[in-house]
N, C-alpha and C. Protein backbone atom coordinates (compact mmCIF):
# COMPACT_ATOMS: atom_id res chain seq x y z
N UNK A 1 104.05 72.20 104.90
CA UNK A 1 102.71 71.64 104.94
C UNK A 1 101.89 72.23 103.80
N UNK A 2 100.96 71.08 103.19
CA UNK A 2 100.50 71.97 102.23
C UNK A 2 98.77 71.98 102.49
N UNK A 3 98.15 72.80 101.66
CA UNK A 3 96.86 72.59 102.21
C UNK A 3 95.84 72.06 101.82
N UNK A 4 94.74 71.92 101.85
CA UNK A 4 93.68 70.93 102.04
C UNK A 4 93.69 69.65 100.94
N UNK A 5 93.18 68.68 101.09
CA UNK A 5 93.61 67.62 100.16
C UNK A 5 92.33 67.59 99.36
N UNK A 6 91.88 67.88 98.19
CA UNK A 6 90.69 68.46 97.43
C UNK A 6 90.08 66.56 97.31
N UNK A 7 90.68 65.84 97.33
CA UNK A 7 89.79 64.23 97.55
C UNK A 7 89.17 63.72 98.83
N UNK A 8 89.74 64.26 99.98
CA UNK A 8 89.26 64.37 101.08
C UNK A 8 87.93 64.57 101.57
N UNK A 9 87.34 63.65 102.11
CA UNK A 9 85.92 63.56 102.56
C UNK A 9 85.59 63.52 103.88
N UNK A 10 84.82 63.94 104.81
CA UNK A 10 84.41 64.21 106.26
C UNK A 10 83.27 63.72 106.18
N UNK A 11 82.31 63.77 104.87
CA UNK A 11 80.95 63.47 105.67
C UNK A 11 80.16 62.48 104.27
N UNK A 12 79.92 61.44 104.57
CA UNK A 12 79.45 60.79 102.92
C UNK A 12 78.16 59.88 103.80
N UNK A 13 76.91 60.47 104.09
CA UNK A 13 75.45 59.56 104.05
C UNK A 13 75.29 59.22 102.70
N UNK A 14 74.07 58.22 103.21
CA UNK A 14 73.70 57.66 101.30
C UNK A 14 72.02 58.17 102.11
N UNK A 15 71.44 58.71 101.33
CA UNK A 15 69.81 59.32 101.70
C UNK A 15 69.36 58.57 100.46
N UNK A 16 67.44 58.29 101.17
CA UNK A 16 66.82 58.02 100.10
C UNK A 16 66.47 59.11 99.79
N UNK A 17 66.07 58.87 98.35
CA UNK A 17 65.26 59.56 97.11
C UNK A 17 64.16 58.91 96.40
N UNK A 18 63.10 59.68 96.10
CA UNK A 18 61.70 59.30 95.47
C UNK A 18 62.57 59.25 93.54
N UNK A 19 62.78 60.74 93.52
CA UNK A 19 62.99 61.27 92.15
C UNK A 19 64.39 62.14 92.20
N UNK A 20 65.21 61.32 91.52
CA UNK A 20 67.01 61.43 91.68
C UNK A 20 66.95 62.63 91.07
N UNK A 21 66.06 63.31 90.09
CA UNK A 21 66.37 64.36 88.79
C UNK A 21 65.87 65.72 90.18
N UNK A 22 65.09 65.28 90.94
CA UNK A 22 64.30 66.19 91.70
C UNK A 22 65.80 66.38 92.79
N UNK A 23 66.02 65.52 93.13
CA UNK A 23 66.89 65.47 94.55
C UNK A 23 68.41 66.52 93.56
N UNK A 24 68.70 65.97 92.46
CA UNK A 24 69.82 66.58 91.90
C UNK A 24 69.99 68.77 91.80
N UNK A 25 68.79 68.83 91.22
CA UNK A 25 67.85 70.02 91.35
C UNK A 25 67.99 70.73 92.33
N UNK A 26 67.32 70.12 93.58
CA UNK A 26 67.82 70.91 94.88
C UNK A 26 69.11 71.02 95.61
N UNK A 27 69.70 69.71 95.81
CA UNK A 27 70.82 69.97 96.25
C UNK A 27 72.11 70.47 95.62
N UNK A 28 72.04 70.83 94.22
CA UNK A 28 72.81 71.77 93.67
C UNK A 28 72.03 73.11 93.52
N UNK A 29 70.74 73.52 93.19
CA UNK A 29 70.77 74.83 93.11
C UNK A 29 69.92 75.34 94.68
N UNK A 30 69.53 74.65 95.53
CA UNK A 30 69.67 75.43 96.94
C UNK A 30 70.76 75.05 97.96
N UNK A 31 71.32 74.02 97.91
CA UNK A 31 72.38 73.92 98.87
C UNK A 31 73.95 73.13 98.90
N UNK A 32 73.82 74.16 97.51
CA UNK A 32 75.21 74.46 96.95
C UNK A 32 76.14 73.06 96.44
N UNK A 33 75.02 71.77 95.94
CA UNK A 33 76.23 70.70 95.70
C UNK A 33 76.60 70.78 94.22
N UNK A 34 77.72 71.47 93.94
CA UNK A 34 77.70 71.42 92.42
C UNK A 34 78.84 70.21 91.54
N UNK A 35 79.29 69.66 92.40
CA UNK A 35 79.85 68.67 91.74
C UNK A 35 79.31 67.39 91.69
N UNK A 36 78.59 66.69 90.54
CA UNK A 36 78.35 65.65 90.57
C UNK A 36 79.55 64.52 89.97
N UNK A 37 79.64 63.46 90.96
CA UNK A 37 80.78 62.43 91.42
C UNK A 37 80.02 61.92 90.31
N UNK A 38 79.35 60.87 90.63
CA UNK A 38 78.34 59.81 89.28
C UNK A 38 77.14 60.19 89.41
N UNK A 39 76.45 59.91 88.39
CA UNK A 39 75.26 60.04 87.66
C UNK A 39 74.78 58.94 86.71
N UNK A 40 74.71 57.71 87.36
CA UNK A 40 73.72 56.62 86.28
C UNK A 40 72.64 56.95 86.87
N UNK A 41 71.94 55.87 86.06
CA UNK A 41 70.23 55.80 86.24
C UNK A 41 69.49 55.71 87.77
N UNK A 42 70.09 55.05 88.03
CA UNK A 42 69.09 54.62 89.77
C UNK A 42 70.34 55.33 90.76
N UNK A 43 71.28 55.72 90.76
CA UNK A 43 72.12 56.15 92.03
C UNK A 43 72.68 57.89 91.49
N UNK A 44 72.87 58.38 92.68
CA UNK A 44 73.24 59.92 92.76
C UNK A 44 74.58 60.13 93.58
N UNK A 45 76.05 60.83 92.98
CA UNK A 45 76.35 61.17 94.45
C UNK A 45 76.79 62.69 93.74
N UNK A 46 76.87 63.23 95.16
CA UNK A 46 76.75 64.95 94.78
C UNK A 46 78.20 65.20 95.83
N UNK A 47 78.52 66.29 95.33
CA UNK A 47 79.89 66.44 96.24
C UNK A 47 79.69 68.23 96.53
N UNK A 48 80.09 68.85 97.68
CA UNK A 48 80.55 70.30 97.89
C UNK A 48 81.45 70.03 98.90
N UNK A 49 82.44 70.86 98.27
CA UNK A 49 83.76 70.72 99.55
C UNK A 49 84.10 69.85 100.10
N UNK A 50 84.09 69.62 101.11
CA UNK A 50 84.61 67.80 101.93
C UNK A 50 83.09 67.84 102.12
N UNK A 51 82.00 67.32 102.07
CA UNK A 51 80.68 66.72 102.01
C UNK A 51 80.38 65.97 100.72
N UNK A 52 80.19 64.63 100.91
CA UNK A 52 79.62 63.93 99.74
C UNK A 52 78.44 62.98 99.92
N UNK A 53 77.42 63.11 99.39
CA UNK A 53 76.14 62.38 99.89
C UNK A 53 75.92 61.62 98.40
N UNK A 54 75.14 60.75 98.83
CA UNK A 54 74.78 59.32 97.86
C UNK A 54 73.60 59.15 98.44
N UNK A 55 72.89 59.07 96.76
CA UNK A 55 71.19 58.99 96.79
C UNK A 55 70.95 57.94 96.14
C-alpha cells in the first residue's frame, strides 16, 4: 500500500469574494493555502493538503 495520493481532494467549496488579490493574501498567509491551482482574472482556487476552495 502506498501512501496518500497528493491529487486527492476531500473538501472543494467555491466561496464568494469581493477582492480575489485580498482573499489570495489571507488564505495563504493566515491559513496556510499555499498552493495556488489557477489564477486568472475573475476566479481563485487555492489548495493545502486535501482542501481546495474556489473563489
Amino acid at each position: 500500500m502506498s501512501g496518500p495520493d497528493p491529487d486527492r481532494i476531500e473538501v472543494l467549496p467555491v466561496l464568494p469574494s469581493l477582492d480575489l488579490d485580498e482573499t489570495l493574501l489571507f488564505y495563504r498567509d493566515q491559513r496556510g493555502f499555499d498552493r495556488i491551482v489557477h489564477q486568472p482574472p475573475k476566479y481563485l482556487i487555492l489548495r493545502r493538503r486535501e482542501m481546495e476552495l474556489h473563489f
